[in-house]
C-alpha atoms as a PDB file:
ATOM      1  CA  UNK A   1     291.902  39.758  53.974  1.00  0.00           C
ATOM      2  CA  UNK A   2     295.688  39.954  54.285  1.00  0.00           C
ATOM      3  CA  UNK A   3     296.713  42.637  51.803  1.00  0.00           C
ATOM      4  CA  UNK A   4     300.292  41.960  50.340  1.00  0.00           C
ATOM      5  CA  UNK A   5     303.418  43.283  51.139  1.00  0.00           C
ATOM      6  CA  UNK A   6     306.118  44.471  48.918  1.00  0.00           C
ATOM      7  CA  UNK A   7     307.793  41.332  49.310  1.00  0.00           C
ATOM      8  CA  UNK A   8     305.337  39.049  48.076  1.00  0.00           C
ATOM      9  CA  UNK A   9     303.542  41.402  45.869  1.00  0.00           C
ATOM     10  CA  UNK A  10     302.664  39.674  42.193  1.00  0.00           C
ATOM     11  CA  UNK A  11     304.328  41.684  39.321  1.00  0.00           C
ATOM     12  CA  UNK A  12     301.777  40.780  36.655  1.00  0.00           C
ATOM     13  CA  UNK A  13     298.116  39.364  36.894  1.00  0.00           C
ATOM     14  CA  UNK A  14     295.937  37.888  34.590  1.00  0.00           C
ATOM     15  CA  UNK A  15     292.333  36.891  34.028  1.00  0.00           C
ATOM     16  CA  UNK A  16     291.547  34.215  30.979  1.00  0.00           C
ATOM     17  CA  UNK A  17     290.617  30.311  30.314  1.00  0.00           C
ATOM     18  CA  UNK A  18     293.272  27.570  30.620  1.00  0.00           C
ATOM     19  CA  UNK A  19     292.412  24.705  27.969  1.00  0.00           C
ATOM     20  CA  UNK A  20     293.567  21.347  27.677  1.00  0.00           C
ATOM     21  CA  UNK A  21     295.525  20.942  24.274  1.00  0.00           C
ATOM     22  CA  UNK A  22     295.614  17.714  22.403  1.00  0.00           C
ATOM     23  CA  UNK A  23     298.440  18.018  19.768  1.00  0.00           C
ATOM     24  CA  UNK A  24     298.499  16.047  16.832  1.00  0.00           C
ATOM     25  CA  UNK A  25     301.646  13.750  16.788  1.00  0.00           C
ATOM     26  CA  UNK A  26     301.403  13.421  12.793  1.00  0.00           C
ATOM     27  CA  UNK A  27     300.274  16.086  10.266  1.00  0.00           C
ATOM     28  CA  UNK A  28     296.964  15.333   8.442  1.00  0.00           C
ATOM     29  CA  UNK A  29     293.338  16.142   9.002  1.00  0.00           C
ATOM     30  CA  UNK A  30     292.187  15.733  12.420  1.00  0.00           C
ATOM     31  CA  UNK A  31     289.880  13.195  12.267  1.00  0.00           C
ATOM     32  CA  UNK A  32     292.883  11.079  10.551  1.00  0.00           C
ATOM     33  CA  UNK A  33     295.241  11.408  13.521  1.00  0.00           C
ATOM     34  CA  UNK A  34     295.649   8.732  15.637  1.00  0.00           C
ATOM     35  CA  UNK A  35     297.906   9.832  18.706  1.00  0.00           C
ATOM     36  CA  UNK A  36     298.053  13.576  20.297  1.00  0.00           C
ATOM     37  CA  UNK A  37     299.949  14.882  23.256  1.00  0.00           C
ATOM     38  CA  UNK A  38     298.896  17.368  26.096  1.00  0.00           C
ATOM     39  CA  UNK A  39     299.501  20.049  26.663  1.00  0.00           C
ATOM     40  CA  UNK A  40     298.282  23.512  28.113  1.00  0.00           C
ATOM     41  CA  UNK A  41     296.638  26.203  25.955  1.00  0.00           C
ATOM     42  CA  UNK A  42     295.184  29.845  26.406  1.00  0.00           C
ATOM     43  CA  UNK A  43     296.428  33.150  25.583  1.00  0.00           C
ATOM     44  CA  UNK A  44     296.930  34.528  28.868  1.00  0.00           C
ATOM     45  CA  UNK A  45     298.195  31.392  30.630  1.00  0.00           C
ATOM     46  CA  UNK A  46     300.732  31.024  27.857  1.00  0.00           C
ATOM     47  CA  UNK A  47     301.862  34.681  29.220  1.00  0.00           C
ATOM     48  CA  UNK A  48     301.529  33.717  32.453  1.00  0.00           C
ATOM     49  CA  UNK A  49     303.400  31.078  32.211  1.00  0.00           C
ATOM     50  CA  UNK A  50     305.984  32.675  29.650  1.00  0.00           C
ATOM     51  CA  UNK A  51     306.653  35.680  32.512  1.00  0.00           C
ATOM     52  CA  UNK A  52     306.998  33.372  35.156  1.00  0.00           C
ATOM     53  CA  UNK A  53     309.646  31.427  33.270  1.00  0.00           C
ATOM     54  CA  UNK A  54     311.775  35.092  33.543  1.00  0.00           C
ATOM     55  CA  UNK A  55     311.423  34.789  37.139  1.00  0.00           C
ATOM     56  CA  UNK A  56     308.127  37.225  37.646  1.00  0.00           C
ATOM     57  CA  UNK A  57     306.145  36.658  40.487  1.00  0.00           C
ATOM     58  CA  UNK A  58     302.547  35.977  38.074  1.00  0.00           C
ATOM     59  CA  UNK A  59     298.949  35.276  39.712  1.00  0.00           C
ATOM     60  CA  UNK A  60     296.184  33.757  37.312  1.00  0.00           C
ATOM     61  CA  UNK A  61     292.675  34.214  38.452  1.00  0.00           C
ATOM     62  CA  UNK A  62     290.265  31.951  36.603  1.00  0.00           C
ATOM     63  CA  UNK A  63     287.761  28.921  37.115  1.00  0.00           C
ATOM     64  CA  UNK A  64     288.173  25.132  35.811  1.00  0.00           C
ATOM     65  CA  UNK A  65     285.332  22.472  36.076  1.00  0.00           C
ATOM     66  CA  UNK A  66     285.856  19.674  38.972  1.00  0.00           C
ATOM     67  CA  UNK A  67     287.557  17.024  36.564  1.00  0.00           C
ATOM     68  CA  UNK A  68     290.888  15.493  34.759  1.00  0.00           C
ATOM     69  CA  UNK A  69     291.467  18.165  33.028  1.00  0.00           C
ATOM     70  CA  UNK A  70     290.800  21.052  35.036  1.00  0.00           C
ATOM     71  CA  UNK A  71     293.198  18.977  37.604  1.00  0.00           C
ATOM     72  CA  UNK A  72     295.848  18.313  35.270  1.00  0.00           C
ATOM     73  CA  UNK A  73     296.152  22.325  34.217  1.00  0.00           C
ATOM     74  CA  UNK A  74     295.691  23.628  37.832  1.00  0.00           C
ATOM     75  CA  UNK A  75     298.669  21.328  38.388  1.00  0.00           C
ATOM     76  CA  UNK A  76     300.758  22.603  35.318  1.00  0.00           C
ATOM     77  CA  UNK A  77     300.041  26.603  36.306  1.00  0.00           C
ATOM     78  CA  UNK A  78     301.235  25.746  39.980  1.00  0.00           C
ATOM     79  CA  UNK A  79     304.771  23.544  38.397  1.00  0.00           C
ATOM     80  CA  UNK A  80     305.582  26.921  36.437  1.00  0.00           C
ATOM     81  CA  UNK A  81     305.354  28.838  39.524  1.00  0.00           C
ATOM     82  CA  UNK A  82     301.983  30.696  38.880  1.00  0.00           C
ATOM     83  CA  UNK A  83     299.833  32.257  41.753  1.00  0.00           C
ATOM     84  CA  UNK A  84     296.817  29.953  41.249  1.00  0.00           C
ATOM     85  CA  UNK A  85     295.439  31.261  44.697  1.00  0.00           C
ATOM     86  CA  UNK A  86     292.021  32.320  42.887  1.00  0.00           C
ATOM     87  CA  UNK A  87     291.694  29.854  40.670  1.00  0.00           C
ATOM     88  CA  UNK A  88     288.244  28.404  41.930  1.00  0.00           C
ATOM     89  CA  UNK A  89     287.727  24.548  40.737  1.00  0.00           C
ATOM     90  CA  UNK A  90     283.886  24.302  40.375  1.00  0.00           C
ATOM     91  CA  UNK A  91     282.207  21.140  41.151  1.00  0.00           C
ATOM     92  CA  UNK A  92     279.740  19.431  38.338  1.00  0.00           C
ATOM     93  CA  UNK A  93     281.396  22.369  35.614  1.00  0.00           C
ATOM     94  CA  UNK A  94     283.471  21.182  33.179  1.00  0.00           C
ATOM     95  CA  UNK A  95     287.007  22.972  31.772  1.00  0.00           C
ATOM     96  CA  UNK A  96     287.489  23.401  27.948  1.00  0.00           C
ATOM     97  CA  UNK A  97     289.499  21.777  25.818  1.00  0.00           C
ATOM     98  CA  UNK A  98     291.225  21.871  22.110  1.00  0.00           C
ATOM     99  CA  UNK A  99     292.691  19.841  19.709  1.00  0.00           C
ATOM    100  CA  UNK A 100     295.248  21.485  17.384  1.00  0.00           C
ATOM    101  CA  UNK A 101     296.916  19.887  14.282  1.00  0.00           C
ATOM    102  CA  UNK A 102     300.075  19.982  12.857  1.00  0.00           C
ATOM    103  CA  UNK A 103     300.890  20.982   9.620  1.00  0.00           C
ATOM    104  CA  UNK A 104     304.742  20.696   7.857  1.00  0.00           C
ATOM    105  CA  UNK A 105     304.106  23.868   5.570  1.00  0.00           C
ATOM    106  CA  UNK A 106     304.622  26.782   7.656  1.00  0.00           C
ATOM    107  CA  UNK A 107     300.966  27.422   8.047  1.00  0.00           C
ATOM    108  CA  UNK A 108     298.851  28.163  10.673  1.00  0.00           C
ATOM    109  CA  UNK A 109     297.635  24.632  12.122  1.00  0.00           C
ATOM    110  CA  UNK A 110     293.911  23.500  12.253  1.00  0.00           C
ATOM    111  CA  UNK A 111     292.663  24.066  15.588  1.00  0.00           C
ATOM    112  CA  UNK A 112     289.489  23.063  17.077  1.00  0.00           C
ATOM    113  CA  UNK A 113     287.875  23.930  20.107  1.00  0.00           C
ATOM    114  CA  UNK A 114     285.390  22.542  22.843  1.00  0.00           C
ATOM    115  CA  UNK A 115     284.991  25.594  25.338  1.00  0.00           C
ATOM    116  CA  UNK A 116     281.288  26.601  25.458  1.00  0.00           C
ATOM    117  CA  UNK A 117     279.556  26.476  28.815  1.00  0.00           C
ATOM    118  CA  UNK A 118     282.752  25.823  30.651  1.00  0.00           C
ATOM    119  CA  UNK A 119     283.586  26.576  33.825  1.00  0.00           C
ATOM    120  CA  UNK A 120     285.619  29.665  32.781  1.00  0.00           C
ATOM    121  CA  UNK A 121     283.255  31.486  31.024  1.00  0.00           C
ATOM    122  CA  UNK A 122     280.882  30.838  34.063  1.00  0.00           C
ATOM    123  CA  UNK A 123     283.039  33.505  35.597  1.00  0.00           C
ATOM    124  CA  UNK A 124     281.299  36.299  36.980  1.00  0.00           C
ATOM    125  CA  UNK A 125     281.913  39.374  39.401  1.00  0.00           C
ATOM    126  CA  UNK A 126     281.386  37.695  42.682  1.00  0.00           C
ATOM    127  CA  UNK A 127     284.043  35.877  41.450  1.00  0.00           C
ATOM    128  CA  UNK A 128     286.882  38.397  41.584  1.00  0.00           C
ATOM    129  CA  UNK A 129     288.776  39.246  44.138  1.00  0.00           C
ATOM    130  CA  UNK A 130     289.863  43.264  44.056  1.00  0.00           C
ATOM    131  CA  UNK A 131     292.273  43.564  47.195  1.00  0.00           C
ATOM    132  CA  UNK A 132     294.305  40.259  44.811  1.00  0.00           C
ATOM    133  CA  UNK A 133     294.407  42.174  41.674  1.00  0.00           C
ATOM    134  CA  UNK A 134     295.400  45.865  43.091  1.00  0.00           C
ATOM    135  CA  UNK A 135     298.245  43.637  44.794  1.00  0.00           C
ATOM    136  CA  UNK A 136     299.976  43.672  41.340  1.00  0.00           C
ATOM    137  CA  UNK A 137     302.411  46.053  39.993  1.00  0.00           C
ATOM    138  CA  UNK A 138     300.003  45.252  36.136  1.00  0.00           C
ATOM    139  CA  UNK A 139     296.799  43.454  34.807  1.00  0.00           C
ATOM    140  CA  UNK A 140     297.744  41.997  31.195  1.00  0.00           C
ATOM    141  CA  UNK A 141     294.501  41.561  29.406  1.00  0.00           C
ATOM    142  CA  UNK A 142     293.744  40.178  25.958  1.00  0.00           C
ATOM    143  CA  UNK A 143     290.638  40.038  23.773  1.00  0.00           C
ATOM    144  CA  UNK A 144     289.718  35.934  24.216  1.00  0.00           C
ATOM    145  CA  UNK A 145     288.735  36.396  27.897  1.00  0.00           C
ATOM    146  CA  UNK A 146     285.769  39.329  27.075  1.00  0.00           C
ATOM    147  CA  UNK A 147     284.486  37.318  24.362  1.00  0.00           C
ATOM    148  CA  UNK A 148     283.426  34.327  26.035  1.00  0.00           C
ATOM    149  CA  UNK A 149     280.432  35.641  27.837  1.00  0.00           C
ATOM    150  CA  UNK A 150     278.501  38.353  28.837  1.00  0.00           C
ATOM    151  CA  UNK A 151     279.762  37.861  32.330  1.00  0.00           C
ATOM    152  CA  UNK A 152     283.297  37.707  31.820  1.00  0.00           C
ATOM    153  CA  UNK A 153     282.687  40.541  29.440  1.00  0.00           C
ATOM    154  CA  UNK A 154     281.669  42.526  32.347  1.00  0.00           C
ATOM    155  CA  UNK A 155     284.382  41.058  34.641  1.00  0.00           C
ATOM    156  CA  UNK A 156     287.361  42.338  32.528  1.00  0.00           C
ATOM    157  CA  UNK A 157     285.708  45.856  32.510  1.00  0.00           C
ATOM    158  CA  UNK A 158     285.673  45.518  36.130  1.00  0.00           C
ATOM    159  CA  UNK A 159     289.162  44.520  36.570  1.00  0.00           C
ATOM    160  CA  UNK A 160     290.440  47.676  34.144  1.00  0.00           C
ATOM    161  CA  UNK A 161     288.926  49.514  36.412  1.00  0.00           C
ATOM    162  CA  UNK A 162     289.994  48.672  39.751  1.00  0.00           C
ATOM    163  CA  UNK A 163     293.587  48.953  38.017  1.00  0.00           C
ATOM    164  CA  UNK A 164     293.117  51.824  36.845  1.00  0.00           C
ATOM    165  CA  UNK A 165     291.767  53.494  39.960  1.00  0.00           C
ATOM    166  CA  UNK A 166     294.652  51.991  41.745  1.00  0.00           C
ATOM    167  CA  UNK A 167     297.323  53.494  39.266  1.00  0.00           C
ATOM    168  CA  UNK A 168     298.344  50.230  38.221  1.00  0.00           C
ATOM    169  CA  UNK A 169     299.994  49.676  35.029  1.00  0.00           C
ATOM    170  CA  UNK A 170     297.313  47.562  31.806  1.00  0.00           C
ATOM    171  CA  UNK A 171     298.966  45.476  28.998  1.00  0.00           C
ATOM    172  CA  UNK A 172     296.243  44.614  25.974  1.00  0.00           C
ATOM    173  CA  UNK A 173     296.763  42.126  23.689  1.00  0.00           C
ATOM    174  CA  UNK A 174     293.860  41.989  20.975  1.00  0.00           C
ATOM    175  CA  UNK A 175     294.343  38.270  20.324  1.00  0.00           C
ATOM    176  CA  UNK A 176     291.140  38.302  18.122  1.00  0.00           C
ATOM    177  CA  UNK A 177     288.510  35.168  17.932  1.00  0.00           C
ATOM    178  CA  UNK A 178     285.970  36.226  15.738  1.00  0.00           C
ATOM    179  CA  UNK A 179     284.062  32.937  16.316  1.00  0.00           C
ATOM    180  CA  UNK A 180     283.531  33.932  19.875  1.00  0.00           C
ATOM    181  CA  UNK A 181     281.175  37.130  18.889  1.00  0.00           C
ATOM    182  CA  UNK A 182     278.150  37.563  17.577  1.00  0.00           C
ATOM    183  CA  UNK A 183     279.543  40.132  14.610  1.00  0.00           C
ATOM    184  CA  UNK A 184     282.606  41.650  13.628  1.00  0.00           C
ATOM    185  CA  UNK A 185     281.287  45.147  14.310  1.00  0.00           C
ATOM    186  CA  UNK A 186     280.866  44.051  18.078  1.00  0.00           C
ATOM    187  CA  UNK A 187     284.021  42.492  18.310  1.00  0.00           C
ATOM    188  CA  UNK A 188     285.797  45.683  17.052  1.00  0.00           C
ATOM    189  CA  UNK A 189     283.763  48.090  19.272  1.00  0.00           C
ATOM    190  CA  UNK A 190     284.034  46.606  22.477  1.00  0.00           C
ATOM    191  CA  UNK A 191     287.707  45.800  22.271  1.00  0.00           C
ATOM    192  CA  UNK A 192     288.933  49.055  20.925  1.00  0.00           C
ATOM    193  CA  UNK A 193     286.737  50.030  24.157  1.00  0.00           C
ATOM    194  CA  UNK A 194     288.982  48.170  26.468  1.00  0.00           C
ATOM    195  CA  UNK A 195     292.428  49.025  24.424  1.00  0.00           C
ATOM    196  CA  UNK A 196     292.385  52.692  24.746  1.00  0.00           C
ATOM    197  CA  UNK A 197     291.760  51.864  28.835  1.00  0.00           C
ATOM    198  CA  UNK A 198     295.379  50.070  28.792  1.00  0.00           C
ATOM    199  CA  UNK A 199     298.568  52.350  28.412  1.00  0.00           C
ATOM    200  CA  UNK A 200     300.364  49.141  26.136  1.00  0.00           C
ATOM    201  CA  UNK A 201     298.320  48.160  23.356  1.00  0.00           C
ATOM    202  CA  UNK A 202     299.583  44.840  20.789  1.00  0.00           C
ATOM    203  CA  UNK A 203     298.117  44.477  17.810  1.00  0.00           C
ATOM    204  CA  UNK A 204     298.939  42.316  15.027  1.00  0.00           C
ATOM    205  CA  UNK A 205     298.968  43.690  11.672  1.00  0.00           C
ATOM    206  CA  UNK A 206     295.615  41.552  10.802  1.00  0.00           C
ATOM    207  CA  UNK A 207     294.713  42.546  13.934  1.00  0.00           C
ATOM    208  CA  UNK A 208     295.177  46.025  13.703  1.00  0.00           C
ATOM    209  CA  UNK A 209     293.346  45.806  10.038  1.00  0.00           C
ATOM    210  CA  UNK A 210     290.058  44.955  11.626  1.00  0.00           C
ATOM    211  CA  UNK A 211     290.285  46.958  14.808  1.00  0.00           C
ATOM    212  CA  UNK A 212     291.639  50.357  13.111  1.00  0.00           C
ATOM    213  CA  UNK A 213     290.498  49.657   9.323  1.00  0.00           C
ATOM    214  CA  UNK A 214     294.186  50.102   8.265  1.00  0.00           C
ATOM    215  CA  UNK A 215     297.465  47.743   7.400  1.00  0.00           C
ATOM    216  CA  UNK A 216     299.555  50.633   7.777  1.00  0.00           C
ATOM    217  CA  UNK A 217     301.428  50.441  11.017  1.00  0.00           C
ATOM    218  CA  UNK A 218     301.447  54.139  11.380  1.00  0.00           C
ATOM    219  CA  UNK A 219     297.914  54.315  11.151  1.00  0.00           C
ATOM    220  CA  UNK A 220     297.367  51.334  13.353  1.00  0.00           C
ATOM    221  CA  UNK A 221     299.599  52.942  16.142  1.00  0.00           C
ATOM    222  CA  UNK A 222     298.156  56.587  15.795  1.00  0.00           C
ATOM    223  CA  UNK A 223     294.581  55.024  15.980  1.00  0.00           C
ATOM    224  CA  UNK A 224     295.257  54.110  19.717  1.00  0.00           C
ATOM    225  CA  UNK A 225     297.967  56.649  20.381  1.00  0.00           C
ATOM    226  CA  UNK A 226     294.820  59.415  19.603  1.00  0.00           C
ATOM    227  CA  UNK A 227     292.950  57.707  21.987  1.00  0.00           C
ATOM    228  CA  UNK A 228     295.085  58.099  24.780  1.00  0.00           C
ATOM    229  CA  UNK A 229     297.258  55.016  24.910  1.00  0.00           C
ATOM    230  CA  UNK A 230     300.911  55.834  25.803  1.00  0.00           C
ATOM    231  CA  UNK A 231     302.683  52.813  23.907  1.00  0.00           C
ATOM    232  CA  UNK A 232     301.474  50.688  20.370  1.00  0.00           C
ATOM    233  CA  UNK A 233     303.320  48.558  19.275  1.00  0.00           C
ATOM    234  CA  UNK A 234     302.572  46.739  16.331  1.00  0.00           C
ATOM    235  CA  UNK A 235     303.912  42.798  15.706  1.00  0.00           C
ATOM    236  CA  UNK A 236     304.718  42.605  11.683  1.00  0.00           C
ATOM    237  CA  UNK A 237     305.742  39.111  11.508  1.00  0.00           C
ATOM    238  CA  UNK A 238     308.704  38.615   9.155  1.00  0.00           C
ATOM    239  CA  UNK A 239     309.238  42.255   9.229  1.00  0.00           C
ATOM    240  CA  UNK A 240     309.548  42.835  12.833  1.00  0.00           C
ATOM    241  CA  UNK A 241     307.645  45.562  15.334  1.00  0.00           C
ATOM    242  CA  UNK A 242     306.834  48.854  14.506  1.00  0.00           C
ATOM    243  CA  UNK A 243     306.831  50.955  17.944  1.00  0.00           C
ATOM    244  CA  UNK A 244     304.743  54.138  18.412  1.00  0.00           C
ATOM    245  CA  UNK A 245     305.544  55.873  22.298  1.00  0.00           C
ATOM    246  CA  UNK A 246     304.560  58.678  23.963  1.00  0.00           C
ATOM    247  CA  UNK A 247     308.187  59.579  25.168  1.00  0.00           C
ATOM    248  CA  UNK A 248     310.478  57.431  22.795  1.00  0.00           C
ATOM    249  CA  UNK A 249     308.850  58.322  19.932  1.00  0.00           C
ATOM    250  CA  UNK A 250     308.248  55.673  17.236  1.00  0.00           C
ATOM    251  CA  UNK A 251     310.979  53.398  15.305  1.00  0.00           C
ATOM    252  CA  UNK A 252     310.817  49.914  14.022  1.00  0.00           C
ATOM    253  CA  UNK A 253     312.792  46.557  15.348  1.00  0.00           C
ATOM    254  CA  UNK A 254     313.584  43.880  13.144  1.00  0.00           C
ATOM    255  CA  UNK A 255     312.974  40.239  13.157  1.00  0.00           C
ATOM    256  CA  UNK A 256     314.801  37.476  14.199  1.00  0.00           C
ATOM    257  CA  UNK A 257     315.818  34.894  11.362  1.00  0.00           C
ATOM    258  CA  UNK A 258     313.994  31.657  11.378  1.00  0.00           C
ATOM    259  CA  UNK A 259     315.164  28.358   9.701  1.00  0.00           C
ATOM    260  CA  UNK A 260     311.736  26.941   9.492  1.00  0.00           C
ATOM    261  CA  UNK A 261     308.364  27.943  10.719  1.00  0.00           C
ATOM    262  CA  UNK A 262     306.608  24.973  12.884  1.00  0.00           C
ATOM    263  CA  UNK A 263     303.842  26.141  14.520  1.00  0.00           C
ATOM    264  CA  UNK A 264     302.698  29.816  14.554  1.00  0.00           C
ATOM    265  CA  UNK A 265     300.335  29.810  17.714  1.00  0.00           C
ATOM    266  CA  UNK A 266     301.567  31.326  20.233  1.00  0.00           C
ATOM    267  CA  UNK A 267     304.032  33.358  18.760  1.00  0.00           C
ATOM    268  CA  UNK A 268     302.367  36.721  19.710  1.00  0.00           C
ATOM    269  CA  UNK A 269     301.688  35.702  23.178  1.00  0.00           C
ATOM    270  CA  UNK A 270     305.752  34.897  23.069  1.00  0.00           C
ATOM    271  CA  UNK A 271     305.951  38.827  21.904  1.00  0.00           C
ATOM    272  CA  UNK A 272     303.692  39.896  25.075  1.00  0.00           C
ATOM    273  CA  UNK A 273     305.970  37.475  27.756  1.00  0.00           C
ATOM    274  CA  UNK A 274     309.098  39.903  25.828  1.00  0.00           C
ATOM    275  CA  UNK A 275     307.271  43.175  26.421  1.00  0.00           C
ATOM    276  CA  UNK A 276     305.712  43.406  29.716  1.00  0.00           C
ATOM    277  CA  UNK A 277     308.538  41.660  31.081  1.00  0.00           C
ATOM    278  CA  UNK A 278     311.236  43.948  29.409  1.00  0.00           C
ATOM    279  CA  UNK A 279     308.716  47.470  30.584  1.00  0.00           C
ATOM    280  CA  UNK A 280     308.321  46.186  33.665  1.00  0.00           C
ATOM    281  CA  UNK A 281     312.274  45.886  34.524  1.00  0.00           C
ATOM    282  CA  UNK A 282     312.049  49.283  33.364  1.00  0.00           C
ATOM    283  CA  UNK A 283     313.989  49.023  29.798  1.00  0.00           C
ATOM    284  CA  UNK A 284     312.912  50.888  26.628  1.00  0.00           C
ATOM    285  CA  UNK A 285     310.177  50.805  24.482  1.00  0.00           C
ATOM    286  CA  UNK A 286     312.519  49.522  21.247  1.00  0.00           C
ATOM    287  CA  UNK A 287     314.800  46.877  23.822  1.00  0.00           C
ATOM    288  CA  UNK A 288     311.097  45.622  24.879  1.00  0.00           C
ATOM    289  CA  UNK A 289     310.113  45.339  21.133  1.00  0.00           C
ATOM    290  CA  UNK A 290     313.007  43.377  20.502  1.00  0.00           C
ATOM    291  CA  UNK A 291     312.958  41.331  23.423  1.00  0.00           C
ATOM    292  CA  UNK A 292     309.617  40.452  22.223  1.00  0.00           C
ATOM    293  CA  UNK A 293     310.544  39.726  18.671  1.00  0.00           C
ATOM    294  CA  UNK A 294     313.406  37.287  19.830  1.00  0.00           C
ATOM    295  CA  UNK A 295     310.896  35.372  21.958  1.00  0.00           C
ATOM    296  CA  UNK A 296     307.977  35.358  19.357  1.00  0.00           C
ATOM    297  CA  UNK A 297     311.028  33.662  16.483  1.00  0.00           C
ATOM    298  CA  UNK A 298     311.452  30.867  19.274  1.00  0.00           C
ATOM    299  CA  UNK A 299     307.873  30.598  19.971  1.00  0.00           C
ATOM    300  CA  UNK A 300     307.036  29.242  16.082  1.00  0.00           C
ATOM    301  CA  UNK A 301     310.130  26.883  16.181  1.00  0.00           C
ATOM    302  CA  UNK A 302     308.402  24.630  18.410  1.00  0.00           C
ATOM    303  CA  UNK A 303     305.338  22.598  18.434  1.00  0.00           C
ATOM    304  CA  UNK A 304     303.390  23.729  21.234  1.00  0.00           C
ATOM    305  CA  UNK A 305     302.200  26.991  22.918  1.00  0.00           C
ATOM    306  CA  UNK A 306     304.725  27.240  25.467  1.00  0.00           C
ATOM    307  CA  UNK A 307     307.876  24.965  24.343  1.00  0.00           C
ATOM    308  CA  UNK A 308     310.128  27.851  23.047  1.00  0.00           C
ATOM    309  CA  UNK A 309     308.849  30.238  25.732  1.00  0.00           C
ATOM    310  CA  UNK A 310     312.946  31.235  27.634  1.00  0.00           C
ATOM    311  CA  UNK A 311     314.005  31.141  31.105  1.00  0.00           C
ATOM    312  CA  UNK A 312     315.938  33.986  32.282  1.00  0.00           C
ATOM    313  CA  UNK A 313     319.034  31.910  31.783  1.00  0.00           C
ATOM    314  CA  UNK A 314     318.378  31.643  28.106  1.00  0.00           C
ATOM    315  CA  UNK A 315     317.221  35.112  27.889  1.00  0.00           C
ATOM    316  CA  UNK A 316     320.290  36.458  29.506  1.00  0.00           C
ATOM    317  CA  UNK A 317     322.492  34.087  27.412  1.00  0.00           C
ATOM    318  CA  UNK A 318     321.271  35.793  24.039  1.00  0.00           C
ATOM    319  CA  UNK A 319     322.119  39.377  25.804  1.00  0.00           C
ATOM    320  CA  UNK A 320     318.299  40.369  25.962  1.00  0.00           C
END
């Protein structure tokens, strides 16, 4: 296997399921609405896609089922630029799909999804490719991929570790779905397991509530700093990001105004795309923060997942 070379080496890889997304066109209960619009959905091809926007070179290893859908979002990942290269298609699988609401309040929108069985969370370790992923300068991993199945359980554990071994850099973003596990307790355990593996750990206040047992962000950032991680930081909505590092020390960022609140999915994967991309061009731990916190305000202006997600133009236009 050809092994890359620095000048086509990825900056950032990621392992998780790509969804079709129906989005209401009205707001009402779902069963009420009439017309929807696709789009793309999943929390680490929205970063993916979010990094690759900033002009990172991004690879997404995954598996979609042999059908419409699993075309039409193979075809989005390769528009934005992504490294689909082990993305395997899988004939008679199918890929998962969503619909999400809208809602005019501010609230979080009803989502519902059709993902069990699919071909994504058919993934297991045959499936990976090592030599692709230690080709990266970093592995961002969040918490949906581990819960869908034992197997990709097992594969994420796998991919830490080759990273690790390799020196590589690991991002973690909890991105909880309680649904997805069989108790809370389990949830907790096994992700804190993979978050203290990762030197960048984001929790969300909630988040960081039922991982850490605490709303304090303090606590929530000591919890992981204890544990070995080098940087916490800790997205507090309204109230900004509260930043705990081993050599910057901690501090807090704060929010970016927003005129109305449309569509809060997404927003946190928007923080990630602000983070990792900021670290990895070497910044600080607070510019990252607020790099994040600018992108995360755009990301719950907009209806979809990846709509307010910048390009480097617009990102260098607001002097971030």
């Amino acid at each position: 296997m050809k092994h890359p070379t620095p000048e086509d080496r990825l900056d950032v890889v990621t392992l998780g399921e790509a969804m079709l997304m129906l989005v209401a066109d009205e707001a009402g209960p779902l069963e009420a609405v009439q017309h929807f619009h696709k789009r793309t959905a999943g929390a680490e091809t929205n970063v993916a896609i979010g990094l690759s926007r900033l002009g990172l070179r991004v690879g997404w290893g995954s598996r979609l089922g042999a059908d419409s859908m699993g075309r039409y979002l193979l075809n989005e990942m390769r528009r934005e630029g992504i490294d689909c290269s082990r993305v395997e298609v899988a004939a008679g699988e199918r890929s998962g799909f969503q619909f999400k609401g809208r809602v005019d309040d501010g609230s979080d929108p009803p989502v519902e999804y059709h993902r069990a069985g699919s071909a994504a969370s058919r993934m297991e370790l045959r499936h990976l490719d090592e030599d692709w992923l230690r080709g990266a300068r970093q592995l961002h991993v969040t918490g949906v991929f581990p819960a869908l199945s034992a197997s990709t359980l097992a594969v994420t554990r796998r991919a830490i570790e080759v990273m690790r071994a390799a020196g590589r850099r690991l991002s973690f973003d909890p991105n909880l779905r309680p649904t997805l596990w069989a108790s809370q307790a389990l949830m907790r355990d096994t992700l804190n397991s993979l978050a203290v593996q990762c030197e960048l750990v984001l929790p969300g206040i909630e988040e960081g509530y039922v991982l850490t047992g605490s709303r304090d962000p303090l606590a929530i950032a000591r919890f992981y700093r204890e544990r070995g991680v080098r940087t916490v930081i800790v997205k507090l909505g309204p109230e900004g990001a509260y930043y705990d590092d081993e050599a910057e020390g901690t501090g807090q960022v704060p929010a970016f105004p927003v005129a109305k609140v449309v569509d809060t999915v997404g927003a946190g994967d928007g923080f990630a795309v602000g983070v990792v991309s900021a670290l990895l061009e070497g910044r600080g731990v607070a510019e990252a923060a607020r790099r994040g916190a600018w992108i995360g305000a755009r990301a719950v202006q907009v209806t979809g997942d990846t709509e307010g997600l910048p390009t480097r133009a617009q990102l260098q236009e607001a002097g971030l």
